[in-house]
Each structure stands twice: as structure tokens, then as C-alpha cells.
Protein backbone atom coordinates (compact mmCIF):
# COMPACT_ATOMS: atom_id res chain seq x y z
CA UNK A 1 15.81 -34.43 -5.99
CA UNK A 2 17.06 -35.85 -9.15
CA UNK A 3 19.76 -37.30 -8.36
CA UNK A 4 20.99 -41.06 -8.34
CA UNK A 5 24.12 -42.28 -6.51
CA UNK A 6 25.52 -45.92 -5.77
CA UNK A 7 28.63 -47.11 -4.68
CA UNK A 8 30.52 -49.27 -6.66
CA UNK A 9 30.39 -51.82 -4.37
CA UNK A 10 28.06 -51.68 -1.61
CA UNK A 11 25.94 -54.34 0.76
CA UNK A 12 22.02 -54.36 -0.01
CA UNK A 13 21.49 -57.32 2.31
CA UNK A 14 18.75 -57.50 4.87
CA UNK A 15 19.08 -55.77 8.02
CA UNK A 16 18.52 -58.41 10.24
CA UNK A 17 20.63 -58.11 13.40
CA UNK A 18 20.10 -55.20 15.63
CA UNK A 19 21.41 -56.59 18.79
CA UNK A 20 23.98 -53.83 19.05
CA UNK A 21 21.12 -51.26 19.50
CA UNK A 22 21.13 -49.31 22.64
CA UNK A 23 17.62 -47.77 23.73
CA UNK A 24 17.14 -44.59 25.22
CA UNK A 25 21.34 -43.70 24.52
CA UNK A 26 22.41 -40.96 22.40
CA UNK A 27 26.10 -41.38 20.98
CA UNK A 28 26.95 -37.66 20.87
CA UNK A 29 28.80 -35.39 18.04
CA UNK A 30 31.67 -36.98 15.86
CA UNK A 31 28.33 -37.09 13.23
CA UNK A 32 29.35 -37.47 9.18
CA UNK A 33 25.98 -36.52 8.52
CA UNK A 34 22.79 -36.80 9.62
CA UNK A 35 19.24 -37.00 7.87
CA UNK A 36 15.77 -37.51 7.66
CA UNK A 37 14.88 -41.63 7.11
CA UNK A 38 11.29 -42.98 6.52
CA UNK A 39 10.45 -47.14 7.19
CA UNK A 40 10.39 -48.46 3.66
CA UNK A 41 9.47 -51.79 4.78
CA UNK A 42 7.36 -53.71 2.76
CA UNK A 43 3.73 -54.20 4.74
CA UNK A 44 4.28 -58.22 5.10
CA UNK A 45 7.71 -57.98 6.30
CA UNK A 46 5.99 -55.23 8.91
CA UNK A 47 3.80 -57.72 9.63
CA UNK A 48 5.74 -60.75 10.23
CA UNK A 49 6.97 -59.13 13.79
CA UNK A 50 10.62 -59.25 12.97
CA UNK A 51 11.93 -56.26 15.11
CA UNK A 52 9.09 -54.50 12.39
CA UNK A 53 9.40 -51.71 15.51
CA UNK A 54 13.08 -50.71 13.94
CA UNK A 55 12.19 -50.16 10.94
CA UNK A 56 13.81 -46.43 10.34
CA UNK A 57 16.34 -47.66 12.36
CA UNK A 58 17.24 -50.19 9.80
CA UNK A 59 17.50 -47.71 6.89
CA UNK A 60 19.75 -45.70 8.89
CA UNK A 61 21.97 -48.77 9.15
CA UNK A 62 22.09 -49.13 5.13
CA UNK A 63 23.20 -45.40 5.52
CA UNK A 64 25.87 -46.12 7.46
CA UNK A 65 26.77 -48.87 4.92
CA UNK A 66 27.21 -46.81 2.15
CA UNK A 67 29.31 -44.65 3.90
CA UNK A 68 33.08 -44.51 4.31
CA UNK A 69 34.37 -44.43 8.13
CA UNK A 70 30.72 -45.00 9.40
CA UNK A 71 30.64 -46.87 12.27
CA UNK A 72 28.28 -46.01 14.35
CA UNK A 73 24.56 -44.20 14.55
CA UNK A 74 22.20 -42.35 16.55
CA UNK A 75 18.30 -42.52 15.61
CA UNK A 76 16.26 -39.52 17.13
CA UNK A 77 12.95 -40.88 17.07
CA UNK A 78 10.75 -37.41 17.08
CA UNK A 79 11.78 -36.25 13.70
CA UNK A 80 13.38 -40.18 12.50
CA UNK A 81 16.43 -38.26 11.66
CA UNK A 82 19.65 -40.50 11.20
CA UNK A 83 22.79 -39.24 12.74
CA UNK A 84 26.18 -41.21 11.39
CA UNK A 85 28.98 -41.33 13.27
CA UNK A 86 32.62 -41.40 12.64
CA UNK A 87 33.46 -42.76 16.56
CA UNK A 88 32.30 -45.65 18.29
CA UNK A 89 30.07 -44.13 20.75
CA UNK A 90 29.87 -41.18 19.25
CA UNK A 91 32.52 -38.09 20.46
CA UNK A 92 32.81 -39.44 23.72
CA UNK A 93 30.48 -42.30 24.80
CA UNK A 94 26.57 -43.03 25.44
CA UNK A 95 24.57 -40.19 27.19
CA UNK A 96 20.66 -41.21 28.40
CA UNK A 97 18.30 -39.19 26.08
CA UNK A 98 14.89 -40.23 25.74
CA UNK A 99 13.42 -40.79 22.02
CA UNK A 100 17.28 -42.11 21.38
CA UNK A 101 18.35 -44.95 20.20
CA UNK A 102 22.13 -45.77 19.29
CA UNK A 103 24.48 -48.59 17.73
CA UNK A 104 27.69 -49.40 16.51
CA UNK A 105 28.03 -51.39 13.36
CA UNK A 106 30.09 -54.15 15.27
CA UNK A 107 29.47 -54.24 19.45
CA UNK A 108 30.80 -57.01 21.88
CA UNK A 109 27.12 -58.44 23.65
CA UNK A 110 29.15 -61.28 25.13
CA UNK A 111 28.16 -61.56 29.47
CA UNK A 112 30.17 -59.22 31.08
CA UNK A 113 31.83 -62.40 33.63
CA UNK A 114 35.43 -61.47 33.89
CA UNK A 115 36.24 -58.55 36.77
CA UNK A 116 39.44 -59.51 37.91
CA UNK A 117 41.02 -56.46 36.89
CA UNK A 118 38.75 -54.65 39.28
CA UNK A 119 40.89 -52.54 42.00
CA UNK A 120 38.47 -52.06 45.02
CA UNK A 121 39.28 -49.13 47.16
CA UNK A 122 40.89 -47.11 44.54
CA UNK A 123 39.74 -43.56 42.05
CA UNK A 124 41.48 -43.90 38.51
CA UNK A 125 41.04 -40.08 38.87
CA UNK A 126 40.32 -37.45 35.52
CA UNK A 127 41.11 -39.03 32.21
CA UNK A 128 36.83 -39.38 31.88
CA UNK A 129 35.58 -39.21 28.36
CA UNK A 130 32.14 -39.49 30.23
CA UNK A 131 30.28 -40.51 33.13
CA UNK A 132 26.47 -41.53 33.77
CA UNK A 133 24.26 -43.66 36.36
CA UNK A 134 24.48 -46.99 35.99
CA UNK A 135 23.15 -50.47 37.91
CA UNK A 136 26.54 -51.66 38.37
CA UNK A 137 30.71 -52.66 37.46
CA UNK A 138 29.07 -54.59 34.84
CA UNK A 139 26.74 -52.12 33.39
CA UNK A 140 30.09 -49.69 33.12
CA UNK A 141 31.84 -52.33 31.59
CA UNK A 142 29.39 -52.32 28.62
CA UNK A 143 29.10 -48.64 28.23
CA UNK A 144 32.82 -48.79 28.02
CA UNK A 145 33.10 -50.86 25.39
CA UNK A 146 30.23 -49.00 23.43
CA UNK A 147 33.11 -46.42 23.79
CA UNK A 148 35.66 -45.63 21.11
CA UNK A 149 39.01 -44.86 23.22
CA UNK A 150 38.06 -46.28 26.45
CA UNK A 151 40.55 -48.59 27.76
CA UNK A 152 39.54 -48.30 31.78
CA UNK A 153 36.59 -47.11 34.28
CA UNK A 154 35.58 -46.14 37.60
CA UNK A 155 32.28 -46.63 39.66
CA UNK A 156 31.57 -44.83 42.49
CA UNK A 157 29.28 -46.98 44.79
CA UNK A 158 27.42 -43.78 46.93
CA UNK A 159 25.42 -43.06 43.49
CA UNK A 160 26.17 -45.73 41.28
CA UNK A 161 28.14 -43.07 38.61
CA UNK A 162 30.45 -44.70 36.15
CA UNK A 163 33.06 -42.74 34.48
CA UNK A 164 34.54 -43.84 31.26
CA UNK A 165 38.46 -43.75 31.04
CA UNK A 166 40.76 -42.92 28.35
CA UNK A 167 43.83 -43.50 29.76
CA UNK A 168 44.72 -46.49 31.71
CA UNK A 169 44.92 -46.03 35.86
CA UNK A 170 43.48 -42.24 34.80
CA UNK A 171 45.56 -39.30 34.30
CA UNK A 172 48.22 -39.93 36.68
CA UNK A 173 47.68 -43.42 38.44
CA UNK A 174 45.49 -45.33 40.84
CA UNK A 175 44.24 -43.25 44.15
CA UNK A 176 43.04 -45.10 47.05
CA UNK A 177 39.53 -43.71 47.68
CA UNK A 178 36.44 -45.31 49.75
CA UNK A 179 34.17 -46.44 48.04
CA UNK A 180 35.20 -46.25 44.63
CA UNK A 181 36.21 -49.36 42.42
CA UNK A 182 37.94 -49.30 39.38
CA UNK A 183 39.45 -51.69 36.40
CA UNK A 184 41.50 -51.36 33.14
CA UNK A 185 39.66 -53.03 30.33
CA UNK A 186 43.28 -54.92 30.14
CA UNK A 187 45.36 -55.73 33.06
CA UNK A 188 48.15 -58.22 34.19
CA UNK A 189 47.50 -59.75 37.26
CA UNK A 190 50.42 -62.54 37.01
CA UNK A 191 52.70 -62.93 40.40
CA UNK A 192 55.31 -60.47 40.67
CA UNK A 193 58.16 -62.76 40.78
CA UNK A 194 61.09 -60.65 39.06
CA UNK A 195 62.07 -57.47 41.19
CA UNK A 196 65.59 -57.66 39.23
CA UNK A 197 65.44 -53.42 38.35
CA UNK A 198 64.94 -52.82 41.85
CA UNK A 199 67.47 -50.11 43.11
């Protein structure tokens, strides 16, 4: 109490796009700070039914704002305390927690359509930054790039597990496994048509 801070320059617009918000994900550790937020939204903008329902949520976005090398948050919704985060993702990547909800300041939304750099058959073993239950290749696909540092994945089709990559291939390379399909975020899947180094 008594005290009054500001930036010099600073963004006070509307928070009006929460599309990046993921429900029911925590983004774990690398936190700046975190603290208590309350919904200052005025009662008529409450009422007008614009996303009123994220309305701590959006003061812990202006938060984030006004903070140097924020870009992400975490929202726990029993106490409304404000987590910012200094890693996309958080430390490592999303983790389902109930009462959580999570964002980064920029996300990609776009429809996950492009899988060609999915190897079927084959483990891009160790390397995980994390791994949790998800519906599908595309459903990993998003989590990774939630993920500050991921660059590939791996699902395992017996229990539909996805684990998040930091190094391309894994640790050491591709390993044919059953029932396991992974991709590199980037790939190159141009004809080999230059074996020139071969010796």
C-alpha cells in the first residue's frame, strides 16, 4: 500500500482476445512473479457477455504487459492468483491441473493440417521436456507449440501419451518402435538425389 508505479510506456488497451487461453493447463515454474488479481470489470462490460467469464484472467494479462520478459501466464482459479512466466509454456510445457487456466501472450491457433513430417514406426527416444494424454498427433502438435524449446514429438498409440521433444530425432536419433509415431516440428522431406559424400 501506498505506492504508485507506471511504466514509461506501457499498453492500457482492452483485453479483448483470449484465444490463446488453454483451460484446465497449468504452465509450470519459470514464474517472474505471481499474485493475487481481482475482476475490475466495469458491471456493463460484465454484462455484455464478452468472455465477462475471464475477467481475472484479463488483469493478469495487463500484468504480464507491464512486465519485462513476460510471456506467458498461469491463472489458478481457487485463490485468482496470477502466475507470470518467463517461458512459453512455462519451465517445460502444459501439465492438466484442474482450476488452471494458461496462455502465452502470442500462440499459433492455426488447424493443425500439415503431418508430413510424421515418421510412423519410429521412438524419437529421451530428449522429453514433458509428456501427457492426449486425443491425438494433432493434439501433440499443439501442446508442442504451447512449448518454449520444443522443436519435435512422439505419440505412443497404446495410451495416447505425447511427449514433447527438445532436441530434434530425440537424444540420439530415430528408433524404430511399434506403435509409436513421431515428427520434427521442421523436417526436409525433398528426394535424396545427391549421394556425392558417400564413401
Amino acid at each position: 500500500a501506498g505506492h504508485n508505479s507506471m511504466n514509461m510506456q506501457c499498453d492500457n488497451s482492452e483485453v479483448d482476445n483470449l484465444d490463446c487461453i488453454r483451460e484446465g493447463f497449468n504452465f509450470p515454474s519459470a514464474d517472474l512473479r505471481n499474485l493475487i488479481v481481482a475482476d475490475n470489470s466495469e458491471p456493463d462490460l460484465r454484462s455484455s457477455g464478452i468472455n465477462a467469464e475471464y475477467g481475472d484472467e484479463r488483469e493478469c494479462v495487463k500484468h504480464c504487459r507491464d512486465t519485462q520478459d513476460c510471456v506467458g501466464l498461469t491463472f489458478r482459479e481457487s485463490d485468482s492468483r496470477c502466475y507470470l512466466k518467463s517461458k512459453r509454456g512455462g519451465y517445460n510445457g502444459p501439465y492438466p491441473t484442474a482450476g488452471h487456466n494458461s496462455m502465452n501472450m502470442q500462440c499459433d491457433n492455426s488447424e493443425v493440417d500439415n503431418l508430413d513430417c510424421i515418421r510412423e514406426g519410429f521412438n524419437f527416444p529421451s530428449a522429453d521436456l514433458r509428456n501427457l494424454i492426449v486425443a491425438d498427433e494433432r493434439e501433440c502438435v499443439k501442446h508442442c507449440r504451447d512449448t518454449q524449446d520444443c522443436v519435435g514429438l512422439t505419440f505412443r498409440e497404446s495410451d495416447s501419451r505425447c511427449y514433447l521433444k527438445s532436441k530434434r530425432g530425440g537424444y540420439n536419433g530415430p528408433y524404430p518402435t511399434a506403435g509409436h509415431n513421431s515428427m520434427n516440428m521442421q523436417c526436409d522431406n525433398s528426394e535424396v538425389d545427391n549421394l556425392d559424400c558417400i564413401r
